[in-house]
C-alpha atoms as a PDB file:
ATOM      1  CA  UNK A   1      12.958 -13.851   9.451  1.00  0.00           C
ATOM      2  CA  UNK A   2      12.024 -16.948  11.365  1.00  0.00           C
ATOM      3  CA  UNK A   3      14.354 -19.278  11.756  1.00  0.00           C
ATOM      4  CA  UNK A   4      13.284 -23.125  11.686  1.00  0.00           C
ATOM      5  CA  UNK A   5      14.643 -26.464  12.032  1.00  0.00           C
ATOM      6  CA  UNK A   6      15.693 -27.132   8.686  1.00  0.00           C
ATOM      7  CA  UNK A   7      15.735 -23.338   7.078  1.00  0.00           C
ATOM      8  CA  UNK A   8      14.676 -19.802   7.263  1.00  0.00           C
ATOM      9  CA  UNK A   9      10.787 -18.765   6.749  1.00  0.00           C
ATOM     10  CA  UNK A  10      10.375 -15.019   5.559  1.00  0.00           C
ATOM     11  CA  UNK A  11       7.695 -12.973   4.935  1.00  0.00           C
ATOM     12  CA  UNK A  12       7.555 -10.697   2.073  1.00  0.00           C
ATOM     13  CA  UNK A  13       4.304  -9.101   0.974  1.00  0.00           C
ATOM     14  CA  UNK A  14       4.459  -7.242  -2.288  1.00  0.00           C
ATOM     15  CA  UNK A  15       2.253  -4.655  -3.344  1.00  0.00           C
ATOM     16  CA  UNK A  16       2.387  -3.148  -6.673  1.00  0.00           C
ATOM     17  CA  UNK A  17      -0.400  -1.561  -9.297  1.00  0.00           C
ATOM     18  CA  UNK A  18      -0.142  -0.205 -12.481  1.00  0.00           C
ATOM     19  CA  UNK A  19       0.017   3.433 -12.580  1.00  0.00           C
ATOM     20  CA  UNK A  20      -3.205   5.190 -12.840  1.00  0.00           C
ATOM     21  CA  UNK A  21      -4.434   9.430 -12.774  1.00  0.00           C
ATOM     22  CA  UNK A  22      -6.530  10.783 -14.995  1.00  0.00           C
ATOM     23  CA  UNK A  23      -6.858  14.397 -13.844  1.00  0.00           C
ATOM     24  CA  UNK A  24      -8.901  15.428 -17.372  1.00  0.00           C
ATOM     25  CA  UNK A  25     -11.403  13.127 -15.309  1.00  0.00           C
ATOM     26  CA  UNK A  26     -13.296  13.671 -12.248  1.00  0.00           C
ATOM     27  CA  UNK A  27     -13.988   9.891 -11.992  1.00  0.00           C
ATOM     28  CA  UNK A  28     -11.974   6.905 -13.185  1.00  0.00           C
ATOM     29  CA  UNK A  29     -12.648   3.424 -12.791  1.00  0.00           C
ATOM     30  CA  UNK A  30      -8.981   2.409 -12.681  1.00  0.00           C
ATOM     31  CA  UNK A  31      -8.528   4.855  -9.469  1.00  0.00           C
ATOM     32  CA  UNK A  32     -10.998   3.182  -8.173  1.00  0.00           C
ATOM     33  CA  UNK A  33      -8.584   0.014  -8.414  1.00  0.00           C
ATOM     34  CA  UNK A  34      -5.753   2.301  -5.900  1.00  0.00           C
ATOM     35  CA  UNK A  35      -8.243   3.289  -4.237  1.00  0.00           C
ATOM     36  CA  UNK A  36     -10.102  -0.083  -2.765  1.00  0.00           C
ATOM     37  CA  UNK A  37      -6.340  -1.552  -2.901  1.00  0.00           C
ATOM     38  CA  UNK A  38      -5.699   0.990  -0.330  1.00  0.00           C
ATOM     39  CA  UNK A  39      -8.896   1.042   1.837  1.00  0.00           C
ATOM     40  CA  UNK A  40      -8.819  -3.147   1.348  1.00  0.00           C
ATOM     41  CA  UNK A  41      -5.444  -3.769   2.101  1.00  0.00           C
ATOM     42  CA  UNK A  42      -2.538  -1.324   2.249  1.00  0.00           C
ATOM     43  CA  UNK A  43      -4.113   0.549   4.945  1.00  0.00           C
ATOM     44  CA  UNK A  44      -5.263  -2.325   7.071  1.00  0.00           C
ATOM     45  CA  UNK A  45      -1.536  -4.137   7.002  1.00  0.00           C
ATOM     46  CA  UNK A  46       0.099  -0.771   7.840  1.00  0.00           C
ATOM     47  CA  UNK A  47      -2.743  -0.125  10.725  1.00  0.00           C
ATOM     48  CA  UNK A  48      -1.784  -3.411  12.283  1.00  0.00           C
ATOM     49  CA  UNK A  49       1.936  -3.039  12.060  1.00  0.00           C
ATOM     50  CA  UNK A  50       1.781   0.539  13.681  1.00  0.00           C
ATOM     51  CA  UNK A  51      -0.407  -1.162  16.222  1.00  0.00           C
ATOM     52  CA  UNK A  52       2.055  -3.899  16.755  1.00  0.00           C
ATOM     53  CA  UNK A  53       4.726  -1.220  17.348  1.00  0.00           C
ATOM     54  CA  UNK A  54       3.475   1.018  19.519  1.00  0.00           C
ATOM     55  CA  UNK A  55       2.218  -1.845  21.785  1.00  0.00           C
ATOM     56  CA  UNK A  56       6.086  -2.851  21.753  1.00  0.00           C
ATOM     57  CA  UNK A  57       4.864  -6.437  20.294  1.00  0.00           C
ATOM     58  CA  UNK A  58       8.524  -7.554  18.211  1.00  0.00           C
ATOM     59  CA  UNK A  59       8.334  -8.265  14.411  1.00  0.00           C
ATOM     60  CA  UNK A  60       9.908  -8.324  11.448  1.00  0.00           C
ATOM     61  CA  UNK A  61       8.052  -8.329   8.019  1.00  0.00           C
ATOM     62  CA  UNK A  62       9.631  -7.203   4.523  1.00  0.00           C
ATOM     63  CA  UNK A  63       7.178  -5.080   2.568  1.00  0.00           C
ATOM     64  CA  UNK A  64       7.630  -4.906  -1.202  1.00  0.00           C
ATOM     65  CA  UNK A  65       6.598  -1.555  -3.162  1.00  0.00           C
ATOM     66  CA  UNK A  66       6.302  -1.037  -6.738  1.00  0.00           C
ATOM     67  CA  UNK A  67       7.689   2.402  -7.892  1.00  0.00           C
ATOM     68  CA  UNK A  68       4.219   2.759  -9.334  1.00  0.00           C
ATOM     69  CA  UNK A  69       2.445   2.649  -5.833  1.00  0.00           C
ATOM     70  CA  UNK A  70       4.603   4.390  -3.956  1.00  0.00           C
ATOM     71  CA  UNK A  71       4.457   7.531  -6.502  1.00  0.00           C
ATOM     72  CA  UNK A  72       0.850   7.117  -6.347  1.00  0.00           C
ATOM     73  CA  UNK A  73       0.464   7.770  -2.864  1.00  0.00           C
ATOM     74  CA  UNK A  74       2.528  10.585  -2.937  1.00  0.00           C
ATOM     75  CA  UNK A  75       0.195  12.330  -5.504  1.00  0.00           C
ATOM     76  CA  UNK A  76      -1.526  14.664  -4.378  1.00  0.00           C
ATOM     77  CA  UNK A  77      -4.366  14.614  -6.733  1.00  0.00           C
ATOM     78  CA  UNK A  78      -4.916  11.057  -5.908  1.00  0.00           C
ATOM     79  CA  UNK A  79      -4.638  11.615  -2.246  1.00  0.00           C
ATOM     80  CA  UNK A  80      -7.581  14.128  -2.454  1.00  0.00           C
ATOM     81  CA  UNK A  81      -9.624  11.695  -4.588  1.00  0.00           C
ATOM     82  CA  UNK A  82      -9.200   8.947  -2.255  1.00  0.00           C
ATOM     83  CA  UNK A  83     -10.176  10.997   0.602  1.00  0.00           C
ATOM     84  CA  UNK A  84     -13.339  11.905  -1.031  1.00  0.00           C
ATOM     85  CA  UNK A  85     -13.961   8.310  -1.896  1.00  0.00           C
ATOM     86  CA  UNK A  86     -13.778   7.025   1.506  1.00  0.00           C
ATOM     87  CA  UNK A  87     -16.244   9.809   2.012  1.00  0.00           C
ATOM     88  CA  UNK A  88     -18.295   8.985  -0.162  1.00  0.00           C
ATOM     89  CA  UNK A  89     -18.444   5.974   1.555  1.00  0.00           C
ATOM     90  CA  UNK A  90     -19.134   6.976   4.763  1.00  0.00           C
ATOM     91  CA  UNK A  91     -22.002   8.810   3.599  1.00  0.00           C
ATOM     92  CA  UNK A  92     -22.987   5.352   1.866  1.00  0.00           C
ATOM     93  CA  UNK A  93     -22.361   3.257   5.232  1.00  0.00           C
ATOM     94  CA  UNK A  94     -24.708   6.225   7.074  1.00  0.00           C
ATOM     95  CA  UNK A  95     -27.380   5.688   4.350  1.00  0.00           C
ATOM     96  CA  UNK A  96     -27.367   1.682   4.672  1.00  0.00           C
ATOM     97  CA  UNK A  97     -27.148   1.829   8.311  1.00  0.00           C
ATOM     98  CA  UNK A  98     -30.423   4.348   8.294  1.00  0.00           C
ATOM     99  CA  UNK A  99     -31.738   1.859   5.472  1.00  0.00           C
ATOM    100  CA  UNK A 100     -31.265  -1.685   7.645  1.00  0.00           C
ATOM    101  CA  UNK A 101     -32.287  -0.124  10.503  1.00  0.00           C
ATOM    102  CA  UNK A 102     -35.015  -2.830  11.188  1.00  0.00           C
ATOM    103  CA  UNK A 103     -33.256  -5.671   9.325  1.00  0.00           C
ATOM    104  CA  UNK A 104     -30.916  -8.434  10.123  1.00  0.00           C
ATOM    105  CA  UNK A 105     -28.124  -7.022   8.085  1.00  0.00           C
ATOM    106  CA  UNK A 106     -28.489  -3.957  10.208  1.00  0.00           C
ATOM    107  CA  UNK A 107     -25.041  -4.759  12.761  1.00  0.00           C
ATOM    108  CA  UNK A 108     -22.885  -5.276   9.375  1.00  0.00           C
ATOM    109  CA  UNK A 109     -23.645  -2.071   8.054  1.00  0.00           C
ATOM    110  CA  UNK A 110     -22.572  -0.412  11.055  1.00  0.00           C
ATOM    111  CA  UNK A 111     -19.531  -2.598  11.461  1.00  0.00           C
ATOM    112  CA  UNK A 112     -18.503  -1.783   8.041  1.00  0.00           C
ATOM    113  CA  UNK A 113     -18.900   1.845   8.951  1.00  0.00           C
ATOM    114  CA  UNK A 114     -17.056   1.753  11.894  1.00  0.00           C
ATOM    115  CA  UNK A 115     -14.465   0.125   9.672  1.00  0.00           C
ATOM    116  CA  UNK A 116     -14.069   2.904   7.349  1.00  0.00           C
ATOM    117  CA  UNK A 117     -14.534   5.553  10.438  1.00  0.00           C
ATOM    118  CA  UNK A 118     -11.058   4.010  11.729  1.00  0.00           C
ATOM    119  CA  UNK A 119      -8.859   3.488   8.686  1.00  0.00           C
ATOM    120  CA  UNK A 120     -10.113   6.761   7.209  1.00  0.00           C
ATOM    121  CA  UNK A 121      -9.218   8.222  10.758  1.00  0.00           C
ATOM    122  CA  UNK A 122      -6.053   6.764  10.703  1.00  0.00           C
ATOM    123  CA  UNK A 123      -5.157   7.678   7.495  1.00  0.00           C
ATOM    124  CA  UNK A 124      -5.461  11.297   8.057  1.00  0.00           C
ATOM    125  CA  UNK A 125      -4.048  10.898  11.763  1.00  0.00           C
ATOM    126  CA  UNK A 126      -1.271   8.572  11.336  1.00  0.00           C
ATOM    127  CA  UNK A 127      -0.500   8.838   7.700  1.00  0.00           C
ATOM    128  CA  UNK A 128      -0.758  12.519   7.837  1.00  0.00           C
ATOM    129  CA  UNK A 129      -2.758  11.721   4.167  1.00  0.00           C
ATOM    130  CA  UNK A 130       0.277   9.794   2.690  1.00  0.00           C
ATOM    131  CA  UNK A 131       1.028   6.205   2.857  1.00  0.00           C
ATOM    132  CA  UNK A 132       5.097   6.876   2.380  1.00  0.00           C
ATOM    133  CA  UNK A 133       4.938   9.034   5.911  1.00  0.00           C
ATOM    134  CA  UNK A 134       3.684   6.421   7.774  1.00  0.00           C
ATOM    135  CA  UNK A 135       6.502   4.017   5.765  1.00  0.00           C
ATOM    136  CA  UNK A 136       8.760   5.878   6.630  1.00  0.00           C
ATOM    137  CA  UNK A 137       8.504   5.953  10.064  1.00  0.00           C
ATOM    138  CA  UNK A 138       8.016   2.212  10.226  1.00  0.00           C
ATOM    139  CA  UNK A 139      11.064   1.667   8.361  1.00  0.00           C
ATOM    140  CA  UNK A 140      13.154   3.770  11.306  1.00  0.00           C
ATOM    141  CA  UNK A 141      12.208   1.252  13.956  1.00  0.00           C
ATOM    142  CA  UNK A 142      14.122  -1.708  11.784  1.00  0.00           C
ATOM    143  CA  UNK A 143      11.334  -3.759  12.016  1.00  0.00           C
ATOM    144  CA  UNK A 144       9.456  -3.173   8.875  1.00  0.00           C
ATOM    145  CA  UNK A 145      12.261  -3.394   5.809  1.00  0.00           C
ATOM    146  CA  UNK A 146      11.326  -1.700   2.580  1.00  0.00           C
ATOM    147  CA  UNK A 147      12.648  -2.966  -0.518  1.00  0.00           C
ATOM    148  CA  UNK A 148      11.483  -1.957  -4.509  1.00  0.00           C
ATOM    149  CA  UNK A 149      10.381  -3.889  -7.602  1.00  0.00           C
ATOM    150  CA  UNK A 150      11.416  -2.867 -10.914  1.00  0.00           C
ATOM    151  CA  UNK A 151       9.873   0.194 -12.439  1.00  0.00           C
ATOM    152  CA  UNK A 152       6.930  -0.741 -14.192  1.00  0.00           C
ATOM    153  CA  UNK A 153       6.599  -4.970 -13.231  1.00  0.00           C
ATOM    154  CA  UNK A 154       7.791  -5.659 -15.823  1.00  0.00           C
ATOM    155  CA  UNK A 155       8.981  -9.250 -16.537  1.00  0.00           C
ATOM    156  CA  UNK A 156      12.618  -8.681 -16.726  1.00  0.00           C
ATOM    157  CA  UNK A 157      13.443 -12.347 -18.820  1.00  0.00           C
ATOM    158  CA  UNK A 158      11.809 -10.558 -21.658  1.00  0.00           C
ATOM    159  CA  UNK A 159      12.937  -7.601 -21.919  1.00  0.00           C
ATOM    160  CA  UNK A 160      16.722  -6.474 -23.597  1.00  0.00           C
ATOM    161  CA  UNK A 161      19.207  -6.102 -21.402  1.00  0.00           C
ATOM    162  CA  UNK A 162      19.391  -2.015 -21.450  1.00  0.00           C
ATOM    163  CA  UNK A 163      15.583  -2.167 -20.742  1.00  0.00           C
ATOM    164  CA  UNK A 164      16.007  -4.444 -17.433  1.00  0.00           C
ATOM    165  CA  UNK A 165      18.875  -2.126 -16.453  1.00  0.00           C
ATOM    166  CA  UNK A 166      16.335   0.834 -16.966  1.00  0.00           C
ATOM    167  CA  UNK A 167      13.500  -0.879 -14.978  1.00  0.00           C
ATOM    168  CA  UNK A 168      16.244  -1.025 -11.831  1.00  0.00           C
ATOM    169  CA  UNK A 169      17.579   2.046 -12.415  1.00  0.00           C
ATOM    170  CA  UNK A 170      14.009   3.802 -12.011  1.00  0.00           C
ATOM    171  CA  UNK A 171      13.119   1.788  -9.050  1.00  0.00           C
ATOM    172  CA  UNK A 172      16.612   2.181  -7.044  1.00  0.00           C
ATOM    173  CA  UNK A 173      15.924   6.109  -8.046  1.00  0.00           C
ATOM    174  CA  UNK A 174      11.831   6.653  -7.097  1.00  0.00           C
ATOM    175  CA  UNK A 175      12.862   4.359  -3.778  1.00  0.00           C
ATOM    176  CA  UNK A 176      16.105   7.072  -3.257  1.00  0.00           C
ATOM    177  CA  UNK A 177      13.375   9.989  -3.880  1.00  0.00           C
ATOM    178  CA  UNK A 178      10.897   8.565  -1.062  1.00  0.00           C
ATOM    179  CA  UNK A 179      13.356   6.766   1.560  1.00  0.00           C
ATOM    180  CA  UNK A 180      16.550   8.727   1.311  1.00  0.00           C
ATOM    181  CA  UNK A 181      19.123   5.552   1.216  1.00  0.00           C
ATOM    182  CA  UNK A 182      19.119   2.259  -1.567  1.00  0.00           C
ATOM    183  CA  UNK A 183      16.624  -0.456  -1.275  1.00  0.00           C
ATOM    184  CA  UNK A 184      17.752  -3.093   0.566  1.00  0.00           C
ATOM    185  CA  UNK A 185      16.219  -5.315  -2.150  1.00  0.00           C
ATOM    186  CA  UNK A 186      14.299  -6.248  -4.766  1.00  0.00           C
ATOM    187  CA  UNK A 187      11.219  -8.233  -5.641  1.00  0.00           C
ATOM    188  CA  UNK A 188      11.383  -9.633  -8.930  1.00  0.00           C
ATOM    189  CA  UNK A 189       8.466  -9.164 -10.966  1.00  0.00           C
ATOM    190  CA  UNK A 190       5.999 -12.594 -11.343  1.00  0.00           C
ATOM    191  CA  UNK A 191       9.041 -14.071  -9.018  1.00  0.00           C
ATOM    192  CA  UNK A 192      10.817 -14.659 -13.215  1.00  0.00           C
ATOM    193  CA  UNK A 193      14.405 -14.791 -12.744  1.00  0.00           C
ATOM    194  CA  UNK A 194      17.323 -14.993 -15.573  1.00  0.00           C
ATOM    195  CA  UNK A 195      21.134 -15.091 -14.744  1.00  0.00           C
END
């Protein structure tokens, strides 16, 4: 938390995503969604916050979850799939990189490459291939705080009372299962709020 003149400025990025597997399928599009979400941008903002910590640089960032996600990365079926989709890729990247050899797009292809080369290096490496092991650690240095969202993202205005009770209850559990205390918080799905 920041604090300024007239208040407090802090940053909480939220990830969730519905829950997808299909194991009676050796190719879903909707993986595809955790997957790219992962390569795109869960992977890159926990890259740079490991960075940031072992070069001793000071921060402090809130990270949101959804008990979706965070059960998704823990599967392993969907671990192994999304390691053979970033290799998939790489075989791609090695193919357009052969393929622009002589052309002007040539020095994207291989930064794009390189891209992959390093998150899907650090993945394996420093995630040990599982998002939550890499959270975990993160969360021990205080910097990084962890906090749920209801079970499904639900909007919780809408929904009967025993249901919204439910929704926490299954997000203050899956966060238990993964992170071994309570959440510190909660994001409220679509930011709705009732009393």
């Amino acid at each position: 938390m920041i604090v300024l003149a007239q208040g407090y400025l802090m940053l909480v990025l939220h990830n969730h995503l519905p829950f997808v597997r299909h194991p009676e399928y050796d190719n879903f599009l909707e993986e595809r969604w955790l997957f790219e979400a992962t390569l795109e941008s869960y992977l890159p903002i926990l890259y740079h916050l490991d960075r940031l910590n072992r070069e001793g640089i000071d921060y402090n960032i809130t990270l949101s979850y959804s008990p979706t996600l965070l059960t998704m990365f823990n599967d392993e079926l969907l671990q192994n799939r999304f390691k053979r989709h970033i290799e998939k890729l790489l075989e791609l990247g090695q193919k357009e990189i052969k393929r622009t050899a002589s052309k002007p797009e040539h020095a994207l292809a291989k930064m794009y490459k390189n891209r992959l080369i390093k998150m899907y290096a650090f993945y394996q490496d420093r995630c040990r291939g599982n998002l939550i092991n890499l959270l975990r650690e993160l969360k021990s240095t205080g910097k990084v705080e962890l906090i749920t969202c209801s079970a499904t993202h639900g909007f919780l205005p809408f929904m009967r009372e025993e249901a919204v009770e439910a929704q926490i209850a299954v997000a203050v559990s899956t966060y238990q299962r993964f992170f071994q205390d309570k959440p510190p918080g909660i994001w409220l799905p679509e930011c709705a709020y009732a009393p």
